[in-house]
PDB file of N, CA and C in Angstrom:
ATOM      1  N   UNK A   1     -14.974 -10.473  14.752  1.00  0.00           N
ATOM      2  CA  UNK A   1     -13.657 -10.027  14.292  1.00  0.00           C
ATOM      3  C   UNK A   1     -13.836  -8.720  13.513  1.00  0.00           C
ATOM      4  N   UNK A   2     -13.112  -7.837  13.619  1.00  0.00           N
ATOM      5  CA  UNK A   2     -13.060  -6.654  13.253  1.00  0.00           C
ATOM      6  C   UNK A   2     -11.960  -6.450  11.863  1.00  0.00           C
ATOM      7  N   UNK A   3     -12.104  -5.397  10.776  1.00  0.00           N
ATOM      8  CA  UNK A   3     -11.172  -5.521  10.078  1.00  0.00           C
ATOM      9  C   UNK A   3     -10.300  -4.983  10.352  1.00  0.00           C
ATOM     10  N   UNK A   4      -9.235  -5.087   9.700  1.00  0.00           N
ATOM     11  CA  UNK A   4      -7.386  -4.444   9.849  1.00  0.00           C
ATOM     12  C   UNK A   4      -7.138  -3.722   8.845  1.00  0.00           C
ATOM     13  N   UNK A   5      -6.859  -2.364   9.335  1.00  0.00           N
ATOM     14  CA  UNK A   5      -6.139  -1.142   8.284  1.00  0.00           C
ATOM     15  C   UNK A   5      -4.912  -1.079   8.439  1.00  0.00           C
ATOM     16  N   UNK A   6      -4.265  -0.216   7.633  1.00  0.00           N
ATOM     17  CA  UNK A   6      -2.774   0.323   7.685  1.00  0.00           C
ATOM     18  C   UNK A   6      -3.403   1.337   6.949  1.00  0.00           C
ATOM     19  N   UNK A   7      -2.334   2.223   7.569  1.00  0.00           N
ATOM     20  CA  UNK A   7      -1.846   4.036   6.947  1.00  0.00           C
ATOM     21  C   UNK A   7      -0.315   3.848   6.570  1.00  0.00           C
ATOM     22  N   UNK A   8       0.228   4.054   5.513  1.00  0.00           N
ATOM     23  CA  UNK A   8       1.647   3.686   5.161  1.00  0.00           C
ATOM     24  C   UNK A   8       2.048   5.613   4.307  1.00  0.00           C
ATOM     25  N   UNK A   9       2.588   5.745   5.454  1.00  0.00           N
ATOM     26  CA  UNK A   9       3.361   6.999   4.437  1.00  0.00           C
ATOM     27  C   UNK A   9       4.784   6.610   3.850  1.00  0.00           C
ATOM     28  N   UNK A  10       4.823   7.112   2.605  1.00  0.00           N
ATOM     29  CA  UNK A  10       6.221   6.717   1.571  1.00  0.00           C
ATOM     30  C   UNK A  10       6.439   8.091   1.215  1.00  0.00           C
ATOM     31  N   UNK A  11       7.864   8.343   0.951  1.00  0.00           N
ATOM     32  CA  UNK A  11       8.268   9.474   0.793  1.00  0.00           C
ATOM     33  C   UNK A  11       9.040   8.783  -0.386  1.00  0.00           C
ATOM     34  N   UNK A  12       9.082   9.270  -1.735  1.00  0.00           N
ATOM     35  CA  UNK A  12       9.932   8.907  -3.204  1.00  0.00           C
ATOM     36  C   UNK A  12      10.552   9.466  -3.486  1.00  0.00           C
ATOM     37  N   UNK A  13      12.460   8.423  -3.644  1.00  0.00           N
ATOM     38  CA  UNK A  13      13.431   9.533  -4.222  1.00  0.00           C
ATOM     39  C   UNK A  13      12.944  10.409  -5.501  1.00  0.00           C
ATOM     40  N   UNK A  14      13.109  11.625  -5.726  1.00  0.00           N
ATOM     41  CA  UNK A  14      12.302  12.499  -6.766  1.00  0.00           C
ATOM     42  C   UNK A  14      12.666  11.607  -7.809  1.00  0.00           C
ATOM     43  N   UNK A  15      13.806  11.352  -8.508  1.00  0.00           N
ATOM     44  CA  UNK A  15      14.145  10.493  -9.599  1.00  0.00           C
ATOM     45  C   UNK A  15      13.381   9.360  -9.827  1.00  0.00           C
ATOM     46  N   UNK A  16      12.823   8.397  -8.187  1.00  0.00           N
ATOM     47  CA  UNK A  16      12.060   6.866  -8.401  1.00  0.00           C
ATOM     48  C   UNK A  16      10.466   7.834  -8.180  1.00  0.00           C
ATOM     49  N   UNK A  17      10.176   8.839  -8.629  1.00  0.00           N
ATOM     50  CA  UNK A  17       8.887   9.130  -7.946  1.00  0.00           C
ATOM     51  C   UNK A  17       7.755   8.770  -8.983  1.00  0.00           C
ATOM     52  N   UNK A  18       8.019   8.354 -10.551  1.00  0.00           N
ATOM     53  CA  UNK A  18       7.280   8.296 -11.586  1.00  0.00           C
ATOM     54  C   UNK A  18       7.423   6.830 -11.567  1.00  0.00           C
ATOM     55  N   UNK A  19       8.473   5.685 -10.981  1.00  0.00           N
ATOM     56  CA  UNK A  19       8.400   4.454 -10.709  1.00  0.00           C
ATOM     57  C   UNK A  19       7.233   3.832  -9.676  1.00  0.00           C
ATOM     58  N   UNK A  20       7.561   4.937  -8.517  1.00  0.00           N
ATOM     59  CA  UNK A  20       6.858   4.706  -7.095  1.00  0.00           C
ATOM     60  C   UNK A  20       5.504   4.594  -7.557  1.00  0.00           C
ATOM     61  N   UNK A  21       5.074   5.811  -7.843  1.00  0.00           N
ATOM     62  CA  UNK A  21       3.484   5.436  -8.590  1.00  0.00           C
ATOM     63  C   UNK A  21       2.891   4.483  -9.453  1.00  0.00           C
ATOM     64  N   UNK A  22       3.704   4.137 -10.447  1.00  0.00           N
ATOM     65  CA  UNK A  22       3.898   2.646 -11.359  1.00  0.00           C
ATOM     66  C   UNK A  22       3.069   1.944 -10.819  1.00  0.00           C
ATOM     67  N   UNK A  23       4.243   1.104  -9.706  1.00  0.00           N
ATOM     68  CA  UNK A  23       4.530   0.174  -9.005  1.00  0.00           C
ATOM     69  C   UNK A  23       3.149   0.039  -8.315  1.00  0.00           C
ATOM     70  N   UNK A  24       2.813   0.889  -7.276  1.00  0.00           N
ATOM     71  CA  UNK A  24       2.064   1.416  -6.546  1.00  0.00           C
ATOM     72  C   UNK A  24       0.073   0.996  -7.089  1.00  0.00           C
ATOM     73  N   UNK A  25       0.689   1.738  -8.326  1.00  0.00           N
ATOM     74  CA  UNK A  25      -1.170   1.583  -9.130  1.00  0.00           C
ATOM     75  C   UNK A  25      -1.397   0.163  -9.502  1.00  0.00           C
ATOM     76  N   UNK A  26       0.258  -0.644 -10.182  1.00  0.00           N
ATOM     77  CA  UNK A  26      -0.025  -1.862 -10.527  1.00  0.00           C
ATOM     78  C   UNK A  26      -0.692  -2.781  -9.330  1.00  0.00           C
ATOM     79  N   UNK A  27       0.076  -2.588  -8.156  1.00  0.00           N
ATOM     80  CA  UNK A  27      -0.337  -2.888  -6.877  1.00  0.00           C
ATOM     81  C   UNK A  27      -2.001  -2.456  -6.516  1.00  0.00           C
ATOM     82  N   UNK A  28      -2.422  -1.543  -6.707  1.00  0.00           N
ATOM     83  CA  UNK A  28      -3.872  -1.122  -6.357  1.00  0.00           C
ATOM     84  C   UNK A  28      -4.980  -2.274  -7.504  1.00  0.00           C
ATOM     85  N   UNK A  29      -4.376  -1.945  -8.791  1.00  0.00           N
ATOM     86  CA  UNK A  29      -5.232  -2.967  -9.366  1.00  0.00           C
ATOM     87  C   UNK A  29      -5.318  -4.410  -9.193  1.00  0.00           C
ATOM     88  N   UNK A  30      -4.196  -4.823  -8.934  1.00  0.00           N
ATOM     89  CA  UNK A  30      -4.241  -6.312  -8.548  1.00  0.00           C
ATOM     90  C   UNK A  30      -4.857  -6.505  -7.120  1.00  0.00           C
ATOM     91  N   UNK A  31      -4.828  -5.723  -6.377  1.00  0.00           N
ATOM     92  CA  UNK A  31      -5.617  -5.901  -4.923  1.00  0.00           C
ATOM     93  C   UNK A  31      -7.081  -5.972  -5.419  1.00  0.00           C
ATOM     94  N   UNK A  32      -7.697  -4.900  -6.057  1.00  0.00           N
ATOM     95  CA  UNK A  32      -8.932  -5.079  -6.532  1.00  0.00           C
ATOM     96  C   UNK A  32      -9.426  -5.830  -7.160  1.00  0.00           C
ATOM     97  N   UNK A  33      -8.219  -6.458  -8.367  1.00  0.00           N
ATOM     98  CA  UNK A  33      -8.807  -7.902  -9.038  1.00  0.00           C
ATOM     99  C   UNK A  33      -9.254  -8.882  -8.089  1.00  0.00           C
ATOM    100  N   UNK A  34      -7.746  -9.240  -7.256  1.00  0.00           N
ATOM    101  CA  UNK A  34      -7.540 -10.506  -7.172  1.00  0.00           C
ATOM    102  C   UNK A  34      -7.520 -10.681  -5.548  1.00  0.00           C
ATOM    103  N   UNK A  35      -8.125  -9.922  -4.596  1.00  0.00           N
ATOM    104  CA  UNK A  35      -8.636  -9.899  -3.027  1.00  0.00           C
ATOM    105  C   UNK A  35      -9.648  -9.256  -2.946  1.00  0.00           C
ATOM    106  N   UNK A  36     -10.904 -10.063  -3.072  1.00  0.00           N
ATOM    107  CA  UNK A  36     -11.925  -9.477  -2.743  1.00  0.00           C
ATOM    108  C   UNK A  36     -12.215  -9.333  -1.065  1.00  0.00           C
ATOM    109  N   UNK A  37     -11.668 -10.004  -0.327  1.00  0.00           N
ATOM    110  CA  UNK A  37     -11.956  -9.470   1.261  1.00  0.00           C
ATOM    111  C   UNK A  37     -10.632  -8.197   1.608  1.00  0.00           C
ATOM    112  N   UNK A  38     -10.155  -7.194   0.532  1.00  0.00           N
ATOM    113  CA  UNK A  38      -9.432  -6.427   0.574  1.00  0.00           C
ATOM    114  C   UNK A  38     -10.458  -4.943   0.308  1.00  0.00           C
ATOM    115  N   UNK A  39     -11.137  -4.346   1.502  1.00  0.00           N
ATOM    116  CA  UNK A  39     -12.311  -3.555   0.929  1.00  0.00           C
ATOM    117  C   UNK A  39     -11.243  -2.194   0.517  1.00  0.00           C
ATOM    118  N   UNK A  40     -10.370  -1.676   1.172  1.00  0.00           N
ATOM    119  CA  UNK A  40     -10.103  -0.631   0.358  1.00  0.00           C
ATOM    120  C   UNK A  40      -8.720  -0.534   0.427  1.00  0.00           C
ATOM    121  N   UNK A  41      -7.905   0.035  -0.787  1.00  0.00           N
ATOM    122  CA  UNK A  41      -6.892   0.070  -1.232  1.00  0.00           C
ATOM    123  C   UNK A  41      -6.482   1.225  -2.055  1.00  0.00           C
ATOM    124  N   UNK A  42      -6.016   2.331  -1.586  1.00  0.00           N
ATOM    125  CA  UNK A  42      -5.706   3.581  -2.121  1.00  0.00           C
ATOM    126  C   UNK A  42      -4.632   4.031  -2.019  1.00  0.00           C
ATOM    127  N   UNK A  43      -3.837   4.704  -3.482  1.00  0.00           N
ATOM    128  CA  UNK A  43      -2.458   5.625  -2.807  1.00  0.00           C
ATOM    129  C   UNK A  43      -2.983   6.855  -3.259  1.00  0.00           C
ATOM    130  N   UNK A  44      -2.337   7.744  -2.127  1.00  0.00           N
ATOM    131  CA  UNK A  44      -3.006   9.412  -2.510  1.00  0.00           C
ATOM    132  C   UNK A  44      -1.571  10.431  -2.566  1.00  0.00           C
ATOM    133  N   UNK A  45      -1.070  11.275  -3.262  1.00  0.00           N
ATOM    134  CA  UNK A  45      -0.221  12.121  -3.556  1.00  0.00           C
ATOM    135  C   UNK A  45      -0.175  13.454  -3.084  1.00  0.00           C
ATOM    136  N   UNK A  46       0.303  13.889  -2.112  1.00  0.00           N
ATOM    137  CA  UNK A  46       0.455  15.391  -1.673  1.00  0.00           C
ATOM    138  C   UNK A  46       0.296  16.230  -2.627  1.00  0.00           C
ATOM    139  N   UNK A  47      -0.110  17.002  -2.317  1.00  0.00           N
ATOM    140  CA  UNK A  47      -0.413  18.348  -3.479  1.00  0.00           C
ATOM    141  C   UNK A  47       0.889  19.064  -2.953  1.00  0.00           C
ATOM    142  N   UNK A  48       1.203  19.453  -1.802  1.00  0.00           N
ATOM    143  CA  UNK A  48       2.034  20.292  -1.415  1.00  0.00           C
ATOM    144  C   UNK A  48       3.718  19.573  -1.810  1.00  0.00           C
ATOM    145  N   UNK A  49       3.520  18.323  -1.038  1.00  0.00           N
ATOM    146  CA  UNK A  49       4.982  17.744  -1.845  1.00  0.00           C
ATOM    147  C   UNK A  49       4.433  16.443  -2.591  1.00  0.00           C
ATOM    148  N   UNK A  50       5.567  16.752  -3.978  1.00  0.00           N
ATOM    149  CA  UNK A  50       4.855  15.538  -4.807  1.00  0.00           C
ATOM    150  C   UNK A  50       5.565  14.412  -4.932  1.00  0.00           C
ATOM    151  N   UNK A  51       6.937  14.135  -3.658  1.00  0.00           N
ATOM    152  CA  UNK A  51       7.458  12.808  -3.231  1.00  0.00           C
ATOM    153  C   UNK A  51       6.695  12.396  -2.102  1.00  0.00           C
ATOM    154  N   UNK A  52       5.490  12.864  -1.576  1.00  0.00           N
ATOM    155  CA  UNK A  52       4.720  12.202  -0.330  1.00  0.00           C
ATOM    156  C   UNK A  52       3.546  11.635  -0.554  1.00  0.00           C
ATOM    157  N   UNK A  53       3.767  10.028  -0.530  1.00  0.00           N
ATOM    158  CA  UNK A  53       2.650   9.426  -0.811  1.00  0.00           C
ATOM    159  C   UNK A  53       1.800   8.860   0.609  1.00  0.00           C
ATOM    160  N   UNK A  54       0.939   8.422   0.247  1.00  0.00           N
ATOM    161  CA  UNK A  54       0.141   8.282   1.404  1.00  0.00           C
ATOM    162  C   UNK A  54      -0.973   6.904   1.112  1.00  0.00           C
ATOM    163  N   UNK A  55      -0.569   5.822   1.544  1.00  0.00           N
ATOM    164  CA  UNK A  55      -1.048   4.375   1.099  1.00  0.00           C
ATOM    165  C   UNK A  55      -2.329   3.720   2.063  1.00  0.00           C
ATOM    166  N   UNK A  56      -3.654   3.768   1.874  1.00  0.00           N
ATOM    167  CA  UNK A  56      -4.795   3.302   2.901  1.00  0.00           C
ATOM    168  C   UNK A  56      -4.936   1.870   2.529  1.00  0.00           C
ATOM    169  N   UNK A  57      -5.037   1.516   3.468  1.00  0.00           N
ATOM    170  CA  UNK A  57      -5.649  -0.444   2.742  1.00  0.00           C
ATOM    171  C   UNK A  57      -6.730  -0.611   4.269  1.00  0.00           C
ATOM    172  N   UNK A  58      -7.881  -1.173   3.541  1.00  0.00           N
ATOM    173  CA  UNK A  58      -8.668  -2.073   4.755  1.00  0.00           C
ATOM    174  C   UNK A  58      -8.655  -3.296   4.386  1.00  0.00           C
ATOM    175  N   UNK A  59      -8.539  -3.838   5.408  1.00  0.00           N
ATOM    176  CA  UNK A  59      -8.568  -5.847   4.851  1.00  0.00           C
ATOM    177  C   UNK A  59     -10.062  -6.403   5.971  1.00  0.00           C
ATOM    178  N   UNK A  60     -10.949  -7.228   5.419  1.00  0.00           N
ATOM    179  CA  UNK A  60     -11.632  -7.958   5.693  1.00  0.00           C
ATOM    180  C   UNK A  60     -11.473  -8.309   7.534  1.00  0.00           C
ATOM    181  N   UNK A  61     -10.406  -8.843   7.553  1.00  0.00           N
ATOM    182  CA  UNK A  61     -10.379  -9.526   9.020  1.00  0.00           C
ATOM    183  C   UNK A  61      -8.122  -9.906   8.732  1.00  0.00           C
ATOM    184  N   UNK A  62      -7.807 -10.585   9.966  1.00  0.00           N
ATOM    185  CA  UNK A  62      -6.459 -10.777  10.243  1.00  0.00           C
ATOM    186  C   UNK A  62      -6.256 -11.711   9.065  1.00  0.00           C
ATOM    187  N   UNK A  63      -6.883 -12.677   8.558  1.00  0.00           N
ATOM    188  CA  UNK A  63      -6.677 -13.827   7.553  1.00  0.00           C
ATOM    189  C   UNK A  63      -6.591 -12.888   6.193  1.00  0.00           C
ATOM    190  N   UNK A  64      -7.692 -12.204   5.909  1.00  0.00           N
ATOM    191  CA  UNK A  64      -6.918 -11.199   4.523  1.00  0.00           C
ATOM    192  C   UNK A  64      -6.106 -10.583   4.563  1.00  0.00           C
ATOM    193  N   UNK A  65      -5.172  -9.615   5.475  1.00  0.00           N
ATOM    194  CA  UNK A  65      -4.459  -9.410   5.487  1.00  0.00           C
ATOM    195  C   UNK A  65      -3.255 -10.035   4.905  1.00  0.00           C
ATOM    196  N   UNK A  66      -2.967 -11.565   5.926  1.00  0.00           N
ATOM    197  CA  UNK A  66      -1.886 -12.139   5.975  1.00  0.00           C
ATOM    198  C   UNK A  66      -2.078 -12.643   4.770  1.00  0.00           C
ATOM    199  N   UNK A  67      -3.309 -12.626   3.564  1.00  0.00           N
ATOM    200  CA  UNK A  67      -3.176 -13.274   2.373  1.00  0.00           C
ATOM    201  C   UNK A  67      -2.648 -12.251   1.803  1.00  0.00           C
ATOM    202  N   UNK A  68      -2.749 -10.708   1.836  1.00  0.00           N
ATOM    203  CA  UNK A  68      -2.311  -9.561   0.814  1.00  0.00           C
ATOM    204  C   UNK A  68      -0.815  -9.973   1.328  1.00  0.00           C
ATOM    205  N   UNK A  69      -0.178  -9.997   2.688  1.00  0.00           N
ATOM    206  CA  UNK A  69       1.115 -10.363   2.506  1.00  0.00           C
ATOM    207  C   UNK A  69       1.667 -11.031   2.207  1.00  0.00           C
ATOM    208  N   UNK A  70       1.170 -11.886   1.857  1.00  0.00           N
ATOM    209  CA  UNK A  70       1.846 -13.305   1.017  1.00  0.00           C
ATOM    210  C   UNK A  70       1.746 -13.648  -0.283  1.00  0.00           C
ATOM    211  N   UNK A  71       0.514 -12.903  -1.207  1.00  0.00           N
ATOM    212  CA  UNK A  71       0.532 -13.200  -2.416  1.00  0.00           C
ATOM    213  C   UNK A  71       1.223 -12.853  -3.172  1.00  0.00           C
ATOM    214  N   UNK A  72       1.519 -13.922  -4.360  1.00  0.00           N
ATOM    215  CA  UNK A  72       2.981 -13.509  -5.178  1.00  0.00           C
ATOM    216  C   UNK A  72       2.900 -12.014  -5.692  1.00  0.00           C
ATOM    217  N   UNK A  73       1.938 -11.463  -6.124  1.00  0.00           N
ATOM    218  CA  UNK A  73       2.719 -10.093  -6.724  1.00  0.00           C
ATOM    219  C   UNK A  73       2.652  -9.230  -5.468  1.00  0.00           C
ATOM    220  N   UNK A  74       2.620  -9.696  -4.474  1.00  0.00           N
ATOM    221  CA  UNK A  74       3.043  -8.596  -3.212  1.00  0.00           C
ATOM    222  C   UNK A  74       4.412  -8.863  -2.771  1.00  0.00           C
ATOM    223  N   UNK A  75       4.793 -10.033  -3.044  1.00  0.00           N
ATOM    224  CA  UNK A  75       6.416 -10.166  -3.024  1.00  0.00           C
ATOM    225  C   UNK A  75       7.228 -10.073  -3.915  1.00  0.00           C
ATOM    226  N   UNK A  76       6.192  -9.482  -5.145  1.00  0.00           N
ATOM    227  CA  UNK A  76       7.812  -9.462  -6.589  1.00  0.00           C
ATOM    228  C   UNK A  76       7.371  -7.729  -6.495  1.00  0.00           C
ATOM    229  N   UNK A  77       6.421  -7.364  -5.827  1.00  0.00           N
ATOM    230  CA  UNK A  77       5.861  -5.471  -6.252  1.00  0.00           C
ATOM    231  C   UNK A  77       6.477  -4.714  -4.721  1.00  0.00           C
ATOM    232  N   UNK A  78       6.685  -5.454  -3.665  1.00  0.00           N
ATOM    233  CA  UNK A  78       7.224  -4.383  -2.355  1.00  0.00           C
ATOM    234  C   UNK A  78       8.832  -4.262  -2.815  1.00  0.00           C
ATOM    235  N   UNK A  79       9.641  -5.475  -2.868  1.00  0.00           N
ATOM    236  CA  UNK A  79      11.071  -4.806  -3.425  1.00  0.00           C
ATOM    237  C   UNK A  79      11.395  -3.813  -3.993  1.00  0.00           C
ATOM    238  N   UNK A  80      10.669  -3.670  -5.022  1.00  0.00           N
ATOM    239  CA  UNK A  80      10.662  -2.688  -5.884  1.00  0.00           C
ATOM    240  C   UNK A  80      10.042  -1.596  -5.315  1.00  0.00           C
ATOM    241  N   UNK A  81       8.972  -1.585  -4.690  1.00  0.00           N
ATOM    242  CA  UNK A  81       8.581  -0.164  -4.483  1.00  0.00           C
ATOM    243  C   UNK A  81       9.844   0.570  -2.829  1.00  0.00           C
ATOM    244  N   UNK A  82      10.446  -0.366  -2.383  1.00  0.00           N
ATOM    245  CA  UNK A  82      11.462   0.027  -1.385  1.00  0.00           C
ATOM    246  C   UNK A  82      12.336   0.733  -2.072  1.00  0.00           C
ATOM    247  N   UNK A  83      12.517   0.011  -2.907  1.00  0.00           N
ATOM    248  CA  UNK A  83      13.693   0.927  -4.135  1.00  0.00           C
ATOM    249  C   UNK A  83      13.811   1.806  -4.396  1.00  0.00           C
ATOM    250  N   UNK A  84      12.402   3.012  -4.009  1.00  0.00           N
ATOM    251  CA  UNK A  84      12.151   3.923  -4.733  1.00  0.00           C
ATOM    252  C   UNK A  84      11.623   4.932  -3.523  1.00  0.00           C
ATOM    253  N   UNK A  85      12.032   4.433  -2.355  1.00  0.00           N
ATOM    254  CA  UNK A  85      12.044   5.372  -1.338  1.00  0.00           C
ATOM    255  C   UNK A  85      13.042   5.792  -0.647  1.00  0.00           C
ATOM    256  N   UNK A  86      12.872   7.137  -0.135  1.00  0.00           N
ATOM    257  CA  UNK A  86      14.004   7.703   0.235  1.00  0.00           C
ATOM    258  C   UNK A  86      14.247   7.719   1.621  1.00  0.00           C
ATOM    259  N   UNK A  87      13.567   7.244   2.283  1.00  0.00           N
ATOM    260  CA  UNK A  87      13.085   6.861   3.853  1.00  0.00           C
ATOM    261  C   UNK A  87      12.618   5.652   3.977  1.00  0.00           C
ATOM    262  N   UNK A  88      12.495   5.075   5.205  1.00  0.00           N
ATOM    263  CA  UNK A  88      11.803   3.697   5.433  1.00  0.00           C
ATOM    264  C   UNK A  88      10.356   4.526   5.495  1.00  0.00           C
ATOM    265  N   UNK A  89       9.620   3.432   5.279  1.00  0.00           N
ATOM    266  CA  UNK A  89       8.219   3.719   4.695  1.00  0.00           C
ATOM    267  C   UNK A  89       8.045   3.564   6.576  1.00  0.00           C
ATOM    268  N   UNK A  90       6.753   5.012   6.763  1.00  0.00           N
ATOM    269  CA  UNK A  90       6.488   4.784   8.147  1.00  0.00           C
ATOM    270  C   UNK A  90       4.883   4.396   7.822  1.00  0.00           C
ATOM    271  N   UNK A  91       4.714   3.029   8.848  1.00  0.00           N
ATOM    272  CA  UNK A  91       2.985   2.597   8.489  1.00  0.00           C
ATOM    273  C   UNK A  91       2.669   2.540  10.159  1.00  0.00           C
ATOM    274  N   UNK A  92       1.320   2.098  10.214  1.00  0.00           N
ATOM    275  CA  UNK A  92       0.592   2.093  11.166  1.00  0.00           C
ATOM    276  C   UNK A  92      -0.753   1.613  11.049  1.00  0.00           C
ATOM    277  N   UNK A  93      -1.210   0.575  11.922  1.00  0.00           N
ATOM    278  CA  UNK A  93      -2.154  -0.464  12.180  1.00  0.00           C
ATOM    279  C   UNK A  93      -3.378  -0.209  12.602  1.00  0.00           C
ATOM    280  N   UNK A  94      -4.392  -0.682  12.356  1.00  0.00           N
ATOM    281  CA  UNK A  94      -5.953   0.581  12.603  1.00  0.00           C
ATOM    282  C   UNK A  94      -6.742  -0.842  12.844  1.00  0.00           C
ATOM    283  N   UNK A  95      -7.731  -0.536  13.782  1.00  0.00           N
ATOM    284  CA  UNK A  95      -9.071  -1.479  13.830  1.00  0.00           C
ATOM    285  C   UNK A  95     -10.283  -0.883  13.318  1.00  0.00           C
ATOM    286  N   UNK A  96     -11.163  -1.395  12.698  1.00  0.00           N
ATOM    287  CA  UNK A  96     -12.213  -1.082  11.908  1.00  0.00           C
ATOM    288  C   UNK A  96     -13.005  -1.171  13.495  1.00  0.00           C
ATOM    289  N   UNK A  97     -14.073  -0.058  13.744  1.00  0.00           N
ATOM    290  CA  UNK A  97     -15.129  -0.239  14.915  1.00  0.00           C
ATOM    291  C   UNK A  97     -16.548   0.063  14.034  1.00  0.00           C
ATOM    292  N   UNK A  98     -17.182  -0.802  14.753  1.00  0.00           N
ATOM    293  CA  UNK A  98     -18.442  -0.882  14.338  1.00  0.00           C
ATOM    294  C   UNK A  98     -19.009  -1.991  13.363  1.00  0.00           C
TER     295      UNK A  98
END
């Protein structure tokens, strides 16, 4: 079994853009606490525009994943970070090779 990425670009209403990040970091640290088959978890910020975020996650295999989607602060922390976008968040699904 191979692991499962996502690429998630978020674009933040300028007003939710100091929320978006909040939200976002609280989210990065709790992945790192509390999923260890969650190997990487990053949000990165455009230099050029500073409402374009850019969200990496690798998960272990299909079973970590579906645990990052289900654990409680991933369902009280995505509402909120929807809130604070000005677009639907566009993501996309990756296989780890090798």
């Amino acid at each position: 079994m191979t692991g499962k990425s996502f690429v998630a670009e978020l674009r933040a209403k300028p007003e939710k853009r100091n929320d978006l990040i909040r939200l976002q970091i609280e989210m990065k640290l709790l992945v790192h606490q509390l999923e260890p088959d969650a190997i990487v978890y990053e949000l990165f910020q455009s230099e050029e525009d500073p409402d374009l975020f850019i969200c990496v996650a690798t998960f272990r295999d299909d079973a970590a994943f579906e645990h990052h989607m289900q654990i409680d602060f991933h369902e009280r922390l995505v509402p909120q970070i929807f809130e604070c976008l000005a677009e639907d968040m566009k993501i996309q699904f990756y296989r780890s090779l090798g």
